[in-house]
N, C-alpha and C. Protein backbone atom coordinates (compact mmCIF):
# COMPACT_ATOMS: atom_id res chain seq x y z
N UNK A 1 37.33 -99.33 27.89
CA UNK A 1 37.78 -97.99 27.74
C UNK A 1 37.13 -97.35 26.53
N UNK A 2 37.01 -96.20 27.25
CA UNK A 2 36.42 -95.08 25.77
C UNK A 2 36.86 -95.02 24.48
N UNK A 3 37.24 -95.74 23.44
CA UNK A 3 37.83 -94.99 22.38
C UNK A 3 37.65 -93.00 22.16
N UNK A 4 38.96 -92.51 22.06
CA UNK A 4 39.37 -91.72 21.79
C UNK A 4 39.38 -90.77 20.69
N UNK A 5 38.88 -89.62 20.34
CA UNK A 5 38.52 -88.92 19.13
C UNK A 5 39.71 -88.54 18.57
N UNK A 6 39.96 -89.14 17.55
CA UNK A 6 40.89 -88.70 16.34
C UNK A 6 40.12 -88.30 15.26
N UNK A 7 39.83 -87.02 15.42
CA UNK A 7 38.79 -86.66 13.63
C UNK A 7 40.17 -85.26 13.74
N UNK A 8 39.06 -84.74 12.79
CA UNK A 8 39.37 -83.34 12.47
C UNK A 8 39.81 -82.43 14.12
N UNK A 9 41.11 -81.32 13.62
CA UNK A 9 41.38 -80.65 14.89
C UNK A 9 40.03 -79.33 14.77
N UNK A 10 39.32 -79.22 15.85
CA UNK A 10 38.39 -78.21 15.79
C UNK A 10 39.32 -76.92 15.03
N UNK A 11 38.67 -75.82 14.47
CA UNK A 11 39.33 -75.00 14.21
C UNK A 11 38.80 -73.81 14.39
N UNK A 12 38.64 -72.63 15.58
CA UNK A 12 38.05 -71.24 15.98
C UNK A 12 37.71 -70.58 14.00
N UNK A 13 36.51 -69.97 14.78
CA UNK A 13 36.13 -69.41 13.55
C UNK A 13 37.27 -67.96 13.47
N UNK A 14 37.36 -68.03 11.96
CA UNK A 14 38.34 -66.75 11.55
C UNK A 14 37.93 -65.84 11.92
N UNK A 15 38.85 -64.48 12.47
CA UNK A 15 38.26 -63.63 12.73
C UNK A 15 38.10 -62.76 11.41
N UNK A 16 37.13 -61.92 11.86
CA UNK A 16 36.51 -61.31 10.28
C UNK A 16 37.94 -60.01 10.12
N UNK A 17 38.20 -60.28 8.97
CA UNK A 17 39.01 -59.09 8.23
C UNK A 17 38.52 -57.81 8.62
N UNK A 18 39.21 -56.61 8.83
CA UNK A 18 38.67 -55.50 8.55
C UNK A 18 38.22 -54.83 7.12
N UNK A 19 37.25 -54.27 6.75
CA UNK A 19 37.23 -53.64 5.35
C UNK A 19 37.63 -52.77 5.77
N UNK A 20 38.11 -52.68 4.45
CA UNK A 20 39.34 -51.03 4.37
C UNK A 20 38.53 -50.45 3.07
N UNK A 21 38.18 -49.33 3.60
CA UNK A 21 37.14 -48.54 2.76
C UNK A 21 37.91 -47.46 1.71
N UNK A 22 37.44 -47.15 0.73
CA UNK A 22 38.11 -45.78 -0.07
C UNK A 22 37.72 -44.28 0.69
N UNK A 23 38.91 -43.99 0.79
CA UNK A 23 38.89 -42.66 1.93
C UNK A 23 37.68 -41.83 1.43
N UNK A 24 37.35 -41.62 -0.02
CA UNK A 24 36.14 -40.96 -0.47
C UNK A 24 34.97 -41.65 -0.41
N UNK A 25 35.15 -42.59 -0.37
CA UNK A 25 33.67 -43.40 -0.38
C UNK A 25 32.63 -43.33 0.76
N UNK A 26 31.11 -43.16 0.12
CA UNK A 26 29.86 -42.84 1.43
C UNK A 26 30.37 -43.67 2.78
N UNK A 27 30.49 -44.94 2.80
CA UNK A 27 31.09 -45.66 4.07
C UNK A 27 31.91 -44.92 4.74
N UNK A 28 32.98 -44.18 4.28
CA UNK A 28 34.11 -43.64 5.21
C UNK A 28 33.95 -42.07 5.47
N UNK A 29 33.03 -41.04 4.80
CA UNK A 29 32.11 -40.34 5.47
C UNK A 29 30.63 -40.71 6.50
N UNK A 30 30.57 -41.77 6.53
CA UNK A 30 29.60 -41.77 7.27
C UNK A 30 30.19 -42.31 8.12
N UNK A 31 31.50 -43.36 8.69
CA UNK A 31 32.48 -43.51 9.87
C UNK A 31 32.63 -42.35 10.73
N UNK A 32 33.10 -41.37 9.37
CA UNK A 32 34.01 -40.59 9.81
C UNK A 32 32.80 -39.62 10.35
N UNK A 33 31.39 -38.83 10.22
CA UNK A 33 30.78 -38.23 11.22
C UNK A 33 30.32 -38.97 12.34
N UNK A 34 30.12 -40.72 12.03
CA UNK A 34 29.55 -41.41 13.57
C UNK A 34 30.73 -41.00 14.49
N UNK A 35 32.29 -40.68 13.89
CA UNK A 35 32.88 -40.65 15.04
C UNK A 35 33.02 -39.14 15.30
N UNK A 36 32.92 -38.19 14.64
CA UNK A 36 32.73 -37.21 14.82
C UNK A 36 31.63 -36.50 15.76
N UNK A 37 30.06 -37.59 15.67
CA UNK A 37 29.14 -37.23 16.55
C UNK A 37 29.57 -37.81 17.64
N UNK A 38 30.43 -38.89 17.83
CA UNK A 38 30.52 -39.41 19.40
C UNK A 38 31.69 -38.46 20.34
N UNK A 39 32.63 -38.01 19.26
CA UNK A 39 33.51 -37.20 20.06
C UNK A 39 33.02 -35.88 20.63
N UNK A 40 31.76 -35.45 19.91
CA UNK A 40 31.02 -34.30 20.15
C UNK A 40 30.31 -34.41 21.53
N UNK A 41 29.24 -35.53 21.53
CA UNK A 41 29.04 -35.87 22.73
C UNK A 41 29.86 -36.05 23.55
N UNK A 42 30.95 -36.90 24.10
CA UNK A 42 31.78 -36.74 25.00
C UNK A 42 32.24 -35.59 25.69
N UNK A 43 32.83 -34.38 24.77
CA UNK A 43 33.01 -33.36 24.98
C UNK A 43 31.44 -32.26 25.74
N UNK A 44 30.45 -32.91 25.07
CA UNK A 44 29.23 -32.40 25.89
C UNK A 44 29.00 -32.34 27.06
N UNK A 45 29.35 -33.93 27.48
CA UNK A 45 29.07 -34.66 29.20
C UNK A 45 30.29 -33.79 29.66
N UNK A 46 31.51 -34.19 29.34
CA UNK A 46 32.32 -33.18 29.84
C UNK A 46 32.12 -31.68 30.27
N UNK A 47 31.74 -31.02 29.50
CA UNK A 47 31.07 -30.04 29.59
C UNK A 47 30.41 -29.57 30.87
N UNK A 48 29.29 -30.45 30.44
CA UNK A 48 28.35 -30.50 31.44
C UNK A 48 28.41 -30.50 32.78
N UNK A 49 29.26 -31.96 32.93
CA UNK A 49 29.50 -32.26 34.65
C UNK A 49 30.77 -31.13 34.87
N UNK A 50 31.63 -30.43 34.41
CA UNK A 50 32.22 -29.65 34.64
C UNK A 50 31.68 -28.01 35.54
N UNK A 51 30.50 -28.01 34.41
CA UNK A 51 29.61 -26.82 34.75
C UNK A 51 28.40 -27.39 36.18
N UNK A 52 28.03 -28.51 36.16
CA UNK A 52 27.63 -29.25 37.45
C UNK A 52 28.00 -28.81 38.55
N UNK A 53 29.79 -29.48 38.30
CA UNK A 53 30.86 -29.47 39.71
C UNK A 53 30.96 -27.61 40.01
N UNK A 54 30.89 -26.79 39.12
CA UNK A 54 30.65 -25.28 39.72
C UNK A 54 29.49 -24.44 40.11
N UNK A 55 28.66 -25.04 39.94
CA UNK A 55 27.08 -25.01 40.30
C UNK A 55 27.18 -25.35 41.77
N UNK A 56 27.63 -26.94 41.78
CA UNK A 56 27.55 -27.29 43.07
C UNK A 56 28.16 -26.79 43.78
N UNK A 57 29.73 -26.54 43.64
CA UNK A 57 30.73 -25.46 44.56
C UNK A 57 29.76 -24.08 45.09
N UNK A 58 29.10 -23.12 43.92
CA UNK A 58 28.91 -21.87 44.19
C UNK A 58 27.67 -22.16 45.22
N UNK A 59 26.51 -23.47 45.15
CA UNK A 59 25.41 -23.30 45.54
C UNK A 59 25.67 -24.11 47.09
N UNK A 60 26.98 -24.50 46.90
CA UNK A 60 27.73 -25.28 48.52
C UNK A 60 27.76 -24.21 49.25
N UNK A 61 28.89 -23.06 48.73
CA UNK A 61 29.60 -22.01 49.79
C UNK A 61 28.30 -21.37 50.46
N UNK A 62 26.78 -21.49 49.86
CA UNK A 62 26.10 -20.49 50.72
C UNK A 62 25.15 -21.25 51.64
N UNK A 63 25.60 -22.58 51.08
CA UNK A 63 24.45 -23.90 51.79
C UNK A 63 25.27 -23.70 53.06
N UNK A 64 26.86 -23.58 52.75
CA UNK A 64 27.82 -23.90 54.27
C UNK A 64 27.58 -22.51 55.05
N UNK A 65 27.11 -21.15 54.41
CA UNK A 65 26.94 -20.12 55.02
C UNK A 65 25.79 -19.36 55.96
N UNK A 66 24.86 -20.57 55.97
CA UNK A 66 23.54 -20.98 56.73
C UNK A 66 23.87 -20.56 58.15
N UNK A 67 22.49 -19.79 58.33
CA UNK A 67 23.07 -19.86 60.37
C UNK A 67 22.66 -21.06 60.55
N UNK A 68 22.31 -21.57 61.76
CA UNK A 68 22.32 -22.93 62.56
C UNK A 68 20.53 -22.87 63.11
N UNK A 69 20.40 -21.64 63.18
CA UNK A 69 18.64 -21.38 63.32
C UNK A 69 18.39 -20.15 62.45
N UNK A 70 17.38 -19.82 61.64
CA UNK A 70 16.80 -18.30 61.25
C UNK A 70 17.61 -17.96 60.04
N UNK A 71 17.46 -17.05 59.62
CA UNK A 71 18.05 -16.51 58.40
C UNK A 71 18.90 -15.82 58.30
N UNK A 72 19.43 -15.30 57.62
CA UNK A 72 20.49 -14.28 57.14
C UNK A 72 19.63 -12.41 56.83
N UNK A 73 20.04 -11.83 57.34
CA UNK A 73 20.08 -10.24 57.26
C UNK A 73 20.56 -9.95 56.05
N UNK A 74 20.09 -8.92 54.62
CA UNK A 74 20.77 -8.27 53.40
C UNK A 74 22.01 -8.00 53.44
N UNK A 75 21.85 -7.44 55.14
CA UNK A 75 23.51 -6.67 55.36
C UNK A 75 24.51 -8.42 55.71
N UNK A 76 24.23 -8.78 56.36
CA UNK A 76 24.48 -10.23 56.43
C UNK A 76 25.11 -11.23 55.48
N UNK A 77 24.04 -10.76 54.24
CA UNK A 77 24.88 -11.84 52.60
C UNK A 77 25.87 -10.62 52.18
N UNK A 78 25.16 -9.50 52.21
CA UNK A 78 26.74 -8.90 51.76
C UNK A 78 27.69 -8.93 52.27
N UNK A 79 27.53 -9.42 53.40
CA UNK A 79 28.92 -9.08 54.34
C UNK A 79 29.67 -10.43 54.13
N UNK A 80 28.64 -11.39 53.86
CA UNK A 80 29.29 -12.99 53.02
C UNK A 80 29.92 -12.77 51.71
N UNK A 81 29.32 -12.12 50.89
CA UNK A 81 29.63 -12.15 49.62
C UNK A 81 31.09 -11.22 49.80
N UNK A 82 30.94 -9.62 50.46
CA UNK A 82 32.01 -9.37 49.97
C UNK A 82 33.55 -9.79 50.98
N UNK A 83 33.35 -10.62 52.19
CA UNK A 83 34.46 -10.62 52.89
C UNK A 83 35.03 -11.93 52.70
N UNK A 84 34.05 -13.05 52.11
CA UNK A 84 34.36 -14.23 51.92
C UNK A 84 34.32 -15.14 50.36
N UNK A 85 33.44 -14.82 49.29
CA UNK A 85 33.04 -14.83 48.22
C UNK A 85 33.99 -14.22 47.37
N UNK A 86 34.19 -12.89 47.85
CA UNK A 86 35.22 -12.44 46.62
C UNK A 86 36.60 -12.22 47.07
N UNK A 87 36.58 -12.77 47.91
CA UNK A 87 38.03 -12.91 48.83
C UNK A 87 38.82 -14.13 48.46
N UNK A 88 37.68 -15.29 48.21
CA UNK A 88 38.52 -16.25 48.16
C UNK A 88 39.63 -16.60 47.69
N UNK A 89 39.98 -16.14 46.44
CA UNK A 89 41.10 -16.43 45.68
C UNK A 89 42.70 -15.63 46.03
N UNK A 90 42.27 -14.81 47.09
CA UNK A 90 43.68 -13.73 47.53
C UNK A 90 44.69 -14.22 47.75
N UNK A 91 44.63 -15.28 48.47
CA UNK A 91 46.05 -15.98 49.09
C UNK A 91 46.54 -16.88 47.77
N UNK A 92 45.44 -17.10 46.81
CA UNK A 92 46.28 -17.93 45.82
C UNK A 92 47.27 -17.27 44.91
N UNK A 93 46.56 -15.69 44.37
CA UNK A 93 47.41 -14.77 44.75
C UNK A 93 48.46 -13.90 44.18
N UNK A 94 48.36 -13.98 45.53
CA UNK A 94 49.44 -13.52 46.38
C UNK A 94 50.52 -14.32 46.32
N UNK A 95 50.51 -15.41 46.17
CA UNK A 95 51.37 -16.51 46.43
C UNK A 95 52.01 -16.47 44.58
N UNK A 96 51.00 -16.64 43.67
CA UNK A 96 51.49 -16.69 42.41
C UNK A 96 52.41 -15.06 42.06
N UNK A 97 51.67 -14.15 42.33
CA UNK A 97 52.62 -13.05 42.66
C UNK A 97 54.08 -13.01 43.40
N UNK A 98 53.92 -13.62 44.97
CA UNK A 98 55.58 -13.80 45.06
C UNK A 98 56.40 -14.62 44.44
N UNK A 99 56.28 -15.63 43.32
CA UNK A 99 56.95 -16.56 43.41
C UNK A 99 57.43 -15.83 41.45
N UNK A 100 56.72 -14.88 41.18
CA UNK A 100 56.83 -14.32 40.25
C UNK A 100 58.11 -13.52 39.97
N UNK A 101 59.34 -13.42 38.92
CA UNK A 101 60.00 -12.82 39.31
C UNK A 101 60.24 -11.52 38.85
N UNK A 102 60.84 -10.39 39.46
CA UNK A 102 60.58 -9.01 38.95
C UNK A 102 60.80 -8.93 37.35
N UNK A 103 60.32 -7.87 36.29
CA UNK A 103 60.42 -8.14 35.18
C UNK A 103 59.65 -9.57 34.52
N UNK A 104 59.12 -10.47 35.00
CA UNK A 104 58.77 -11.57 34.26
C UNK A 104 57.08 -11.18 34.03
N UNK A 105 56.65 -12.17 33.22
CA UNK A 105 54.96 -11.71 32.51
C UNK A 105 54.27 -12.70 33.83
N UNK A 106 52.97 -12.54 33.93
CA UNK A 106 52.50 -12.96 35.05
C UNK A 106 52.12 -14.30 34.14
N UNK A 107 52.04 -15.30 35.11
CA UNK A 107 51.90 -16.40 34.56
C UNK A 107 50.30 -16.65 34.14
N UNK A 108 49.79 -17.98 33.79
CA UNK A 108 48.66 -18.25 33.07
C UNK A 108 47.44 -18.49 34.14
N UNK A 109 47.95 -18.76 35.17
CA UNK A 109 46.93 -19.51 36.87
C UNK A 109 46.77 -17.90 37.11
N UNK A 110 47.72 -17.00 37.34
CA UNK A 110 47.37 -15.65 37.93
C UNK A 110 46.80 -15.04 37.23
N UNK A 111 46.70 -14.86 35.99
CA UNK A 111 45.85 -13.55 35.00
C UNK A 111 44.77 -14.85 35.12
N UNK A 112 44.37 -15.93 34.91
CA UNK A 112 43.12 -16.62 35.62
C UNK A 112 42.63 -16.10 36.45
N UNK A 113 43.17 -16.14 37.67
CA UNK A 113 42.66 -16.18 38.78
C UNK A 113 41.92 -14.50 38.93
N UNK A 114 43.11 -13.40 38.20
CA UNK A 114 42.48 -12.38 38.64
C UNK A 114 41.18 -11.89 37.31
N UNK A 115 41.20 -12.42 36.10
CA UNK A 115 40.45 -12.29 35.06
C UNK A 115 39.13 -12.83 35.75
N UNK A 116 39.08 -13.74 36.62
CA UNK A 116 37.67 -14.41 37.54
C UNK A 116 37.50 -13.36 38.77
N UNK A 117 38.28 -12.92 39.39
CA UNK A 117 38.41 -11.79 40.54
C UNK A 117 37.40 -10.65 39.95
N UNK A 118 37.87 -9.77 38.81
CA UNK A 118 37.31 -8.43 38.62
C UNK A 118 36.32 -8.98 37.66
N UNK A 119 36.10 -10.36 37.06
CA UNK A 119 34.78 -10.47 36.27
C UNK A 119 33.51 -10.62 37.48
N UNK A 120 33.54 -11.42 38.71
CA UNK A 120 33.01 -11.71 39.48
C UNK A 120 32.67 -10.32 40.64
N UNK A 121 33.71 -9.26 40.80
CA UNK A 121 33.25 -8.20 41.04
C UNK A 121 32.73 -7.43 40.84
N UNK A 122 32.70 -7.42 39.23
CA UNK A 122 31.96 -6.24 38.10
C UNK A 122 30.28 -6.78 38.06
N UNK A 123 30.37 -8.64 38.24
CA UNK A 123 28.96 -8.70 38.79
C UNK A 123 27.77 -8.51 39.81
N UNK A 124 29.39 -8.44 40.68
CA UNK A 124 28.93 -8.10 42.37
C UNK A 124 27.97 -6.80 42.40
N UNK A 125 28.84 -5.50 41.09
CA UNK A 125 28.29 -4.18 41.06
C UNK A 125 27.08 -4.10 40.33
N UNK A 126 27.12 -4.59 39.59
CA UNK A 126 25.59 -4.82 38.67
C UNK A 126 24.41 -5.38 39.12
N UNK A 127 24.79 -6.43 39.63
CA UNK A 127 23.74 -7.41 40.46
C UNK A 127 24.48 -8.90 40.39
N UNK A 128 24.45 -9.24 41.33
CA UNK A 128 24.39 -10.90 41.90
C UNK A 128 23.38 -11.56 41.87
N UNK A 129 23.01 -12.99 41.61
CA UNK A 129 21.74 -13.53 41.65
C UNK A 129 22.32 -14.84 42.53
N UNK A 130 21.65 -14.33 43.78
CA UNK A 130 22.36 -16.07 45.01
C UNK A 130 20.95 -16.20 45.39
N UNK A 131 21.20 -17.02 46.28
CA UNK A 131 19.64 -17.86 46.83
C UNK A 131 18.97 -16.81 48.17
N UNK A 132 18.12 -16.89 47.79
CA UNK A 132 17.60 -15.95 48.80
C UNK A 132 17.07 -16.46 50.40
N UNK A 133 18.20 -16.40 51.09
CA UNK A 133 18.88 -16.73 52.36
C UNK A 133 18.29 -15.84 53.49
N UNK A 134 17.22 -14.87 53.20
CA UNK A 134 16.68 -13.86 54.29
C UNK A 134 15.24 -14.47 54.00
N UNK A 135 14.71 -15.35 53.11
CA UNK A 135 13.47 -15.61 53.64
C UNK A 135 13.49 -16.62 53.81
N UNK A 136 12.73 -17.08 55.33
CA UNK A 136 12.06 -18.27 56.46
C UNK A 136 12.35 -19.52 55.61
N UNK A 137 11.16 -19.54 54.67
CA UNK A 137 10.70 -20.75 54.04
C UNK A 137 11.86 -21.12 52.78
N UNK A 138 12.35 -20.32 52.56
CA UNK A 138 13.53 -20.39 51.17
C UNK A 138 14.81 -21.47 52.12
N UNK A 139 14.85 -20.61 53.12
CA UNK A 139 16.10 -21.08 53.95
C UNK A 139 15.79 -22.69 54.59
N UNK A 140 14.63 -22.98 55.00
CA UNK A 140 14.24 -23.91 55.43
C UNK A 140 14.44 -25.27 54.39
N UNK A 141 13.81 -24.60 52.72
CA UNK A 141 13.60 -25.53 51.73
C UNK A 141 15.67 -25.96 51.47
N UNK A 142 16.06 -25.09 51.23
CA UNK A 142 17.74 -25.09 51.07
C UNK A 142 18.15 -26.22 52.35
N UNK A 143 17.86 -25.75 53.56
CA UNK A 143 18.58 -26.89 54.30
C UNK A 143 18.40 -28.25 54.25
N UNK A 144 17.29 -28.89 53.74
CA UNK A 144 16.90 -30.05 52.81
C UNK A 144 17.88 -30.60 51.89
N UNK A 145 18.96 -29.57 50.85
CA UNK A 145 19.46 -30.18 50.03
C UNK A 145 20.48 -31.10 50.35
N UNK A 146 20.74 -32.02 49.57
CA UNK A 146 21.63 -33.07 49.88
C UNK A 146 22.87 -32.56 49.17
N UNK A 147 23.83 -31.07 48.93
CA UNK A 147 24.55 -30.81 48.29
C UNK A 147 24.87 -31.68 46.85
N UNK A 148 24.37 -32.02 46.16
CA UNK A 148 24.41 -33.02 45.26
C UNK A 148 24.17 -32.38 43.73
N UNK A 149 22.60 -32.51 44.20
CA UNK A 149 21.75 -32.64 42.89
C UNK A 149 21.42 -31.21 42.50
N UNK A 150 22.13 -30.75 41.85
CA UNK A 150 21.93 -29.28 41.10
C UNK A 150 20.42 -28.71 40.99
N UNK A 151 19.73 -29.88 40.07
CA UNK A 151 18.28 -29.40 39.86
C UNK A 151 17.27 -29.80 41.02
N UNK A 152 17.71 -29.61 41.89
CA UNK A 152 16.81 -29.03 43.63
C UNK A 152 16.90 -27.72 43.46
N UNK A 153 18.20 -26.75 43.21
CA UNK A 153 18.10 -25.72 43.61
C UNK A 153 17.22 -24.57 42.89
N UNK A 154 16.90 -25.36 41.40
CA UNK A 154 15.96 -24.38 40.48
C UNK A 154 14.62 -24.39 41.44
N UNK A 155 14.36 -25.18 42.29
CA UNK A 155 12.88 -25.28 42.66
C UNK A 155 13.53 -23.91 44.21
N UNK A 156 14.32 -23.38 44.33
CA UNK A 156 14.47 -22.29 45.08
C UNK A 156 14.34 -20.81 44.64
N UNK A 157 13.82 -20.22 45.75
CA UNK A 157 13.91 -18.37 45.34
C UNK A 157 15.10 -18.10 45.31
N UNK A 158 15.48 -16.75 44.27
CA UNK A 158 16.52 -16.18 43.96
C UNK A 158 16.23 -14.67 43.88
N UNK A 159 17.62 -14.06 44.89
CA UNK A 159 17.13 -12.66 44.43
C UNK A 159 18.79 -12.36 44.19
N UNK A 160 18.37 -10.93 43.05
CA UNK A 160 19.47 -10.05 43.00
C UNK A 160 20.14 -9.07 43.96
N UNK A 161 20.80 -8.86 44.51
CA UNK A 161 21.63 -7.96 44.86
C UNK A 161 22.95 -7.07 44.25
N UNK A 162 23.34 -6.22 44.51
CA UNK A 162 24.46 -5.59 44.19
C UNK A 162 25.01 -4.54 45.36
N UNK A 163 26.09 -4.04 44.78
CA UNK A 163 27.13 -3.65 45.94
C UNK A 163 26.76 -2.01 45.29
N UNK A 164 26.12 -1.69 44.43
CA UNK A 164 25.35 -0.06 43.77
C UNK A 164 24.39 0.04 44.69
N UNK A 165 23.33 -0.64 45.51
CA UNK A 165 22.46 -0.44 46.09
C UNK A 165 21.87 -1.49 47.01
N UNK A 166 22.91 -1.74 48.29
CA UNK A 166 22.90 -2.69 49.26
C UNK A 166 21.36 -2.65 49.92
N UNK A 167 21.32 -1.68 50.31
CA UNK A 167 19.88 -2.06 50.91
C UNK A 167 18.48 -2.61 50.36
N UNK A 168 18.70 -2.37 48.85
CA UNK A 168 17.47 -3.41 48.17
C UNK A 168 17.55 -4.56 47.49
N UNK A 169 16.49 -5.23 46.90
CA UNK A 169 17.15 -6.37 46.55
C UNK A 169 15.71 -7.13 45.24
N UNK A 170 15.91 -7.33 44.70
CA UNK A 170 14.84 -7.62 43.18
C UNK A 170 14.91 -9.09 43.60
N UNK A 171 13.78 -9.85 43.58
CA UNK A 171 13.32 -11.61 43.22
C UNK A 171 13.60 -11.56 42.05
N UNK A 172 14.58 -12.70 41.38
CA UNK A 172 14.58 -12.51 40.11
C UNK A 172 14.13 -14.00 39.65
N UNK A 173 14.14 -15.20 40.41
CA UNK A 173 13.45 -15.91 40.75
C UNK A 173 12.77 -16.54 42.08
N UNK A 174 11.23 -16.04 41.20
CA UNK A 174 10.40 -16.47 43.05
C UNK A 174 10.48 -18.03 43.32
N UNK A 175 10.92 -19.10 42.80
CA UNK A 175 10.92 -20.39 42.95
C UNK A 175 9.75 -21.45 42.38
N UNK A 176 10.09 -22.36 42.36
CA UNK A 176 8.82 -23.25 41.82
C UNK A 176 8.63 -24.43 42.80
N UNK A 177 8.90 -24.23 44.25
CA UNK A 177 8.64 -25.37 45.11
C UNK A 177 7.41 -25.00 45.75
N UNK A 178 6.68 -25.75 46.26
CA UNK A 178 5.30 -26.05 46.52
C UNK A 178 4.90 -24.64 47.28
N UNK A 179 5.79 -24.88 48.87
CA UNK A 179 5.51 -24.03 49.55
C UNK A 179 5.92 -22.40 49.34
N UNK A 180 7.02 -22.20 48.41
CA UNK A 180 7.30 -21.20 48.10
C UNK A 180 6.25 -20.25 47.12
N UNK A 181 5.23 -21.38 46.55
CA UNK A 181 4.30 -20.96 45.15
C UNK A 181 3.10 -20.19 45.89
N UNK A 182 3.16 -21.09 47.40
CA UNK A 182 1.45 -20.99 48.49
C UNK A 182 2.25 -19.91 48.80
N UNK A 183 3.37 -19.17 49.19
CA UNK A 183 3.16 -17.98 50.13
C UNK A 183 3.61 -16.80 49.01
N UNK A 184 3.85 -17.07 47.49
CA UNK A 184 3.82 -16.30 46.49
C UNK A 184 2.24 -15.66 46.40
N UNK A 185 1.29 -16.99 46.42
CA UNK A 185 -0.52 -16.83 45.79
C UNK A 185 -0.61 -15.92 46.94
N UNK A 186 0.26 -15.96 48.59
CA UNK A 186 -0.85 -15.46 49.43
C UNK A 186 -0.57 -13.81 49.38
N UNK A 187 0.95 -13.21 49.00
CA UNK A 187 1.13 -12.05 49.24
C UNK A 187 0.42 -11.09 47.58
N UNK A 188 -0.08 -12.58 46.68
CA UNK A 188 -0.54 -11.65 45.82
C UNK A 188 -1.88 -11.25 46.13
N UNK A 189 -2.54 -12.49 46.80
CA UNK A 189 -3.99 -12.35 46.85
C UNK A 189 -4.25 -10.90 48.04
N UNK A 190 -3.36 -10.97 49.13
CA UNK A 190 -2.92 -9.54 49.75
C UNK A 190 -2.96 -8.43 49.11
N UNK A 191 -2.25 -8.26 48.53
CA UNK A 191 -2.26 -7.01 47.87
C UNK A 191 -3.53 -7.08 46.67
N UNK A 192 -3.53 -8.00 45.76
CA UNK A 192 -5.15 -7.70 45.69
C UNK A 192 -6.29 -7.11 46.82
N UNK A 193 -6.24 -7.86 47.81
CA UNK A 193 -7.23 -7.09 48.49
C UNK A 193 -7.05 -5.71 49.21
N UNK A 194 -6.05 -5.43 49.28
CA UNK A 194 -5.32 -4.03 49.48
C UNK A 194 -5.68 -2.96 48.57
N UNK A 195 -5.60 -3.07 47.38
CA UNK A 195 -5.99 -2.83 45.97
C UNK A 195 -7.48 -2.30 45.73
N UNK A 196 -8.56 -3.73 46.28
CA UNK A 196 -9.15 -3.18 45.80
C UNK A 196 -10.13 -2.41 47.47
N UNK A 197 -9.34 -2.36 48.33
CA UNK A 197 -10.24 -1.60 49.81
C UNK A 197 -9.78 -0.02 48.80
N UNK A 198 -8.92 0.47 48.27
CA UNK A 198 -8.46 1.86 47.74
C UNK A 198 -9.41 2.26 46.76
C-alpha cells in the first residue's frame, strides 16, 4: 500500500486586499475618470442603437410601402406620408385623451406623442427627406435591403418633398451606390451635350 501524505495542509493563495486609496490622491482621480469614461461610453452605445432602432423603424415603414412591381407616383408618397406616416400615432391618442379626466393636465405619453405629431408635421411643411421611391433603380436597390443594417441605406437616393409644394421635389441626396453614380454620370454627360448643341 501507498503510504499516505501527511505534510503540510495546502493552503489557497490569499486573496489580495483591496487598496483603499486617499479620496484626494492621483490614484482615486484617475479611478474615478476611468469610471467616468466607461459610463460615458455606455451611455454612447445606448445612444446609438437607440437612434439605430429609429432609423430602422422610419427606413422599414417605406421599405413595407413598396409596390410589389414599379414605383411609387409623388402624388403616391404623399398620399403615404400624409394618410399613414403622420397618422400613425392618432389612435394612441385618442385613447390617452379619453382616459384623461376632465380638468386634469394631459399626461407625459400624450404631450409626447403630440410634441412628435406637430414637430413631424412642421417638417412635412418645410421639406421631408425619405428615399426616393419614384425612381426605377433607387427602388430596385431598396428592395435588396435586409431591413437591418442602417448603413445600406446611405448608399440610397434621397429626395425632399413637402406638403408647400407637392408637385416638386429637390435630390438632396443622389446616392453613392454603383448603379445610382452610372445613371447620375449619364444624365450629366446629357445635358452636357445638350449644352453644348445651344
Amino acid at each position: 500500500m501507498a503510504p499516505s501524505k501527511t505534510g503540510k495542509a495546502t493552503t489557497t493563495k490569499s486573496s489580495k486586499k483591496e487598496k483603499i486609496f486617499h479620496p484626494q490622491s492621483r490614484k482615486a482621480d484617475q479611478l474615478s475618470r476611468k469610471a467616468l469614461r466607461k459610463e460615458k461610453l455606455v451611455s454612447l452605445v445606448s445612444n446609438r442603437n437607440k437612434k439605430h432602432d429609429m432609423l430602422a423603424d422610419f427606413y422599414g415603414f417605406f421599405y413595407h410601402s413598396l409596390p410589389a412591381e414599379g414605383t411609387l407616383t409623388l402624388e403616391e408618397l404623399h398620399r403615404i406620408i400624409v394618410d399613414v406616416w403622420l397618422k400613425r400615432y392618432d389612435e394612441e391618442l385618442e385613447i390617452e385623451r379619453a382616459a384623461r379626466r376632465k380638468g386634469r393636465p394631459k399626461s407625459v405619453k400624450e404631450s409626447k406623442l403630440e410634441e412628435l405629431k406637430l414637430r413631424e408635421s412642421e417638417q412635412y411643411r418645410t421639406g421631408f427627406e425619405v428615399i426616393d421611391l419614384t425612381h426605377p433603380e433607387n427602388v430596385a436597390l431598396f428592395q435588396t435591403w435586409d431591413q437591418k443594417e442602417v448603413a445600406f441605406i446611405d448608399l440610397l437616393r434621397f429626395i425632399r418633398i413637402s406638403s408647400a409644394s407637392p408637385a416638386t421635389f429637390v435630390v438632396s441626396r443622389p446616392g453613392k451606390h454603383l448603379s445610382l453614380i452610372k445613371d447620375e454620370a449619364a444624365i450629366q454627360s446629357h445635358s452636357g451635350d445638350m449644352e453644348l448643341d445651344s
